[in-house]
N, C-alpha and C. Protein backbone atom coordinates (compact mmCIF):
# COMPACT_ATOMS: atom_id res chain seq x y z
N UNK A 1 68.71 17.26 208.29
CA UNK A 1 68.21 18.58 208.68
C UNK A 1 67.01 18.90 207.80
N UNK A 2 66.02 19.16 208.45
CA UNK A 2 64.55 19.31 207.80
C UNK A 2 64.79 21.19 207.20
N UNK A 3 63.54 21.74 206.66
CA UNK A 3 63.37 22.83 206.36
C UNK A 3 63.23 23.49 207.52
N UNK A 4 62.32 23.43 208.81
CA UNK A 4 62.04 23.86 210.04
C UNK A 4 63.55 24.27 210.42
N UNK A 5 64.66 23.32 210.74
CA UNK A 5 65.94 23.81 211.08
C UNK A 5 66.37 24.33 210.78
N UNK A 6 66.73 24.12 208.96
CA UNK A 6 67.77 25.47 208.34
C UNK A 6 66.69 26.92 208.30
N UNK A 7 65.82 26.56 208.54
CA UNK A 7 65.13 28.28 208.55
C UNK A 7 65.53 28.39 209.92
N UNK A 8 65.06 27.74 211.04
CA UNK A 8 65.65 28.37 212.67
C UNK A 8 66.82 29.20 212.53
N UNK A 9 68.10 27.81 211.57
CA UNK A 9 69.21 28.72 211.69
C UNK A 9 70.04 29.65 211.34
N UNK A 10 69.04 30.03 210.02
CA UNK A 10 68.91 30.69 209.20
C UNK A 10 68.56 31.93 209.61
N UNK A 11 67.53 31.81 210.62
CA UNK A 11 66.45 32.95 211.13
C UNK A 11 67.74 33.48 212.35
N UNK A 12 68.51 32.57 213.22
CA UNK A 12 69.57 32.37 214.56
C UNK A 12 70.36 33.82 213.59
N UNK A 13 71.00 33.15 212.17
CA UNK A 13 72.47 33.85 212.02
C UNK A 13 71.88 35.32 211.72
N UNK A 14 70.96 35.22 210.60
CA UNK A 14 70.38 36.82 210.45
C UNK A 14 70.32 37.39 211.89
N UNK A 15 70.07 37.25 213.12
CA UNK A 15 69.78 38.11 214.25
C UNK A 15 71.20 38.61 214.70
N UNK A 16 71.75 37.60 214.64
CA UNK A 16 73.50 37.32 215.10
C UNK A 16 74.09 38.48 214.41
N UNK A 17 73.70 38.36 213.35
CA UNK A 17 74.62 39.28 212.34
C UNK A 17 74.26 40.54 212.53
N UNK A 18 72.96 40.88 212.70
CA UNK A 18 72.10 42.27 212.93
C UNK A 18 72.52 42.71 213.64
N UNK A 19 72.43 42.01 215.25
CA UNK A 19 73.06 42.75 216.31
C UNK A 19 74.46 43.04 216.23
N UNK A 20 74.88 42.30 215.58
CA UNK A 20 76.98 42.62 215.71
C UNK A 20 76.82 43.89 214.73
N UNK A 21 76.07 43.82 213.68
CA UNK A 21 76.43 45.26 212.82
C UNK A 21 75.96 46.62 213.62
N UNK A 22 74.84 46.43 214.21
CA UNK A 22 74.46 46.89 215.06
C UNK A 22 75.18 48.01 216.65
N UNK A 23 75.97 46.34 216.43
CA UNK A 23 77.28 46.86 218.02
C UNK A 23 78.38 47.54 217.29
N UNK A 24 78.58 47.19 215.74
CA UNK A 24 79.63 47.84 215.05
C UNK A 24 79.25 49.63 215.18
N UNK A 25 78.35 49.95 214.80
CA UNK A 25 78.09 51.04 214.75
C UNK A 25 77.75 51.97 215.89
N UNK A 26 77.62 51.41 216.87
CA UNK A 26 77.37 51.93 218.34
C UNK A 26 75.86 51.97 218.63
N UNK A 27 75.45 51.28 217.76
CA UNK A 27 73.83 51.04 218.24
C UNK A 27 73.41 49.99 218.87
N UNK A 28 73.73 49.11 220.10
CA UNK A 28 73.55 48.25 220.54
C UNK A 28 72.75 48.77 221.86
N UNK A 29 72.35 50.24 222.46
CA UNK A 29 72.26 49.97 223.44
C UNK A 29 70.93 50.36 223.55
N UNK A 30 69.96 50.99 224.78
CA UNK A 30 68.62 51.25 224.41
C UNK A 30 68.20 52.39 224.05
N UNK A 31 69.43 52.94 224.05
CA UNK A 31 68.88 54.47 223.46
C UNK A 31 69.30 54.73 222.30
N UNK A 32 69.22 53.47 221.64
CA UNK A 32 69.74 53.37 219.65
C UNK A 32 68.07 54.08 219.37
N UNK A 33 67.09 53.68 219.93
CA UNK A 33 66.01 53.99 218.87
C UNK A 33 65.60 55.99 219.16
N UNK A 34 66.07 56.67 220.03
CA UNK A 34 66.20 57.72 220.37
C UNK A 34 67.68 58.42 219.09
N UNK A 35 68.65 57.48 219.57
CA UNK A 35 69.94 57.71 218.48
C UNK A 35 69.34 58.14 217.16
N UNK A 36 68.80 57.11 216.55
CA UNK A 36 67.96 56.81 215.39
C UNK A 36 67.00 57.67 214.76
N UNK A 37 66.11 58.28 215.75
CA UNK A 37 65.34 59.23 215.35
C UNK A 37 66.13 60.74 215.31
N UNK A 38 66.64 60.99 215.72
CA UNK A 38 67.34 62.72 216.22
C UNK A 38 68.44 61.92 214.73
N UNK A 39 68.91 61.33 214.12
CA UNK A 39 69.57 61.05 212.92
C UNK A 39 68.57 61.36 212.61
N UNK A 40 67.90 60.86 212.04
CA UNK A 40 66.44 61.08 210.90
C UNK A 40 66.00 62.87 211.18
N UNK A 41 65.85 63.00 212.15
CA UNK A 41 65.34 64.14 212.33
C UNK A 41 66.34 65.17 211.81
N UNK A 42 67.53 65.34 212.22
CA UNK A 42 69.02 66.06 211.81
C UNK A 42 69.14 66.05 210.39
N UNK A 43 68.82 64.66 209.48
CA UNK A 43 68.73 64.48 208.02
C UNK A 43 67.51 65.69 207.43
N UNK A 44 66.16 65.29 207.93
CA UNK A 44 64.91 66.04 207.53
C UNK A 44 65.43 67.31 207.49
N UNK A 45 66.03 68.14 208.56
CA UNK A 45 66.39 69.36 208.90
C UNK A 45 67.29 69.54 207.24
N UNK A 46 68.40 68.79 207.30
CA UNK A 46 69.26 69.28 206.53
C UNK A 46 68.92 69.41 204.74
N UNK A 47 68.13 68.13 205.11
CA UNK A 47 67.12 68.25 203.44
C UNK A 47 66.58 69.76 203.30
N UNK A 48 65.60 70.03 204.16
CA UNK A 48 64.84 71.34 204.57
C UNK A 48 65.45 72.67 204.02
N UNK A 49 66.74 72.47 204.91
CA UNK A 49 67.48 73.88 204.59
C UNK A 49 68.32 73.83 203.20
N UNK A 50 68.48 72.82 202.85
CA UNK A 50 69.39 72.63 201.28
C UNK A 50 68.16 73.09 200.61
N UNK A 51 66.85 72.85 200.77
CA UNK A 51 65.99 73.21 199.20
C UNK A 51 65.42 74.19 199.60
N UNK A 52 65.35 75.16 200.66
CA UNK A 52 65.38 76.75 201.33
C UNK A 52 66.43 77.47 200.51
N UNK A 53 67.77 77.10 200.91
CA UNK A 53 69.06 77.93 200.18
C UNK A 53 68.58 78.20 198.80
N UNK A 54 68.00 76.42 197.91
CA UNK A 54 68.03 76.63 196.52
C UNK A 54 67.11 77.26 196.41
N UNK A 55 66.24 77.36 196.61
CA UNK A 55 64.86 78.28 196.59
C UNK A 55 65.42 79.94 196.50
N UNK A 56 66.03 80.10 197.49
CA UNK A 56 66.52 81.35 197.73
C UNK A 56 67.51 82.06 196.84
N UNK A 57 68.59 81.20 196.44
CA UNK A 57 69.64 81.85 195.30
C UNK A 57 68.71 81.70 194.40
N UNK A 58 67.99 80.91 193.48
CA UNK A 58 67.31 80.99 192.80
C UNK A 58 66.07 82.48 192.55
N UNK A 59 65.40 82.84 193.56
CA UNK A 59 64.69 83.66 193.53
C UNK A 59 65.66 85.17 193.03
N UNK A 60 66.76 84.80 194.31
CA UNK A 60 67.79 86.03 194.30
C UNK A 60 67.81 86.32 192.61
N UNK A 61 68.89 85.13 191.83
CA UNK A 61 68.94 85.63 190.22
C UNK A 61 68.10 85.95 189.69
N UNK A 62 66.84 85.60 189.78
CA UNK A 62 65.82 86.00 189.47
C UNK A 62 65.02 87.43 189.60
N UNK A 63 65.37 88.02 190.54
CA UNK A 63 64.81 88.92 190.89
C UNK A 63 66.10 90.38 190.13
N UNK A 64 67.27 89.79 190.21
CA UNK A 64 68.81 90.52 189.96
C UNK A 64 68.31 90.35 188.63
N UNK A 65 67.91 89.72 187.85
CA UNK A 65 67.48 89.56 186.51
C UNK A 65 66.29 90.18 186.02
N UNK A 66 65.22 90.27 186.74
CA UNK A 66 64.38 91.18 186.15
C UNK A 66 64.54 92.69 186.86
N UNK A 67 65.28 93.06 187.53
CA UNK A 67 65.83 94.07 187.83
C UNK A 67 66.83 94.87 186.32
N UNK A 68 67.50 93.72 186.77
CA UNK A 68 68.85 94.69 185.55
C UNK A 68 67.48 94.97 183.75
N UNK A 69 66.29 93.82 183.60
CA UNK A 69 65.80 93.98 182.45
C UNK A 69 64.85 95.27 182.62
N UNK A 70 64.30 95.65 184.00
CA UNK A 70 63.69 97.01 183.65
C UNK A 70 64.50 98.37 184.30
N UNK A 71 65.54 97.97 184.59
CA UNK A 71 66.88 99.21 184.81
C UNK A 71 67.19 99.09 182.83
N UNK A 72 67.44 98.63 182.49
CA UNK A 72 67.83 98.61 181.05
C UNK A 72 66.51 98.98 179.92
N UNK A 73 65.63 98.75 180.60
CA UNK A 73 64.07 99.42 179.81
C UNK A 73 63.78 100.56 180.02
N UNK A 74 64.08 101.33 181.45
CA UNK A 74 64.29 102.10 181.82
C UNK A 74 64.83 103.11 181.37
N UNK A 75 66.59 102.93 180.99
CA UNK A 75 67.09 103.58 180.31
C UNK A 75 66.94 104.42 178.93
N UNK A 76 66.78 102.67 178.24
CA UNK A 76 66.49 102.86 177.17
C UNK A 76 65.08 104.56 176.88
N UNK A 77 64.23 103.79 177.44
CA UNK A 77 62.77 104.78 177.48
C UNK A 77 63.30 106.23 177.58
N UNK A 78 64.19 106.65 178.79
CA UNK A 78 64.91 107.91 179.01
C UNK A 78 65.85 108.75 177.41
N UNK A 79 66.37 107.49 176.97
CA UNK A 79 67.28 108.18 176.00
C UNK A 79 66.66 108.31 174.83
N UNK A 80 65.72 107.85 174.68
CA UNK A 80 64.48 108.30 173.26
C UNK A 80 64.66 109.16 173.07
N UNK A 81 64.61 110.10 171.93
CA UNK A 81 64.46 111.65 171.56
C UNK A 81 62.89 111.97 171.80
């Protein structure tokens, strides 16, 4: 067996194997590459809105925080003699 062959069959089993993992997962048919994208797309979305939320509680404490520091400056200023 030359190099030419064991790469053919080499090149044969990698395809073999692709498609069976492929059929394992329910992507064998022609609307895997449609499947495929609306996944990707559903992922992007969910990335999106996870660093929206953090963005958002974040701002929230933030804002609850310099709130309570000039409600408390506030005060203070009032109760001066």
């Amino acid at each position: 067996m030359n190099d030419l062959e064991l790469e053919a069959m080499i090149q044969r089993a990698a395809e073999a194997g692709a498609k069976k993992a492929l059929r394992d997962v329910g992507l064998q048919d022609d609307d895997a590459v449609h499947d495929m994208r609306e996944i990707r797309d559903l992922l992007d979305s969910w990335r999106s809105a996870k660093s929206t939320a953090a963005n958002t509680i974040i701002k929230a404490f933030t804002y609850v925080f310099l709130g309570a520091l000039l409600t408390g400056s506030y005060f203070s200023f009032i109760n001066k003699p």
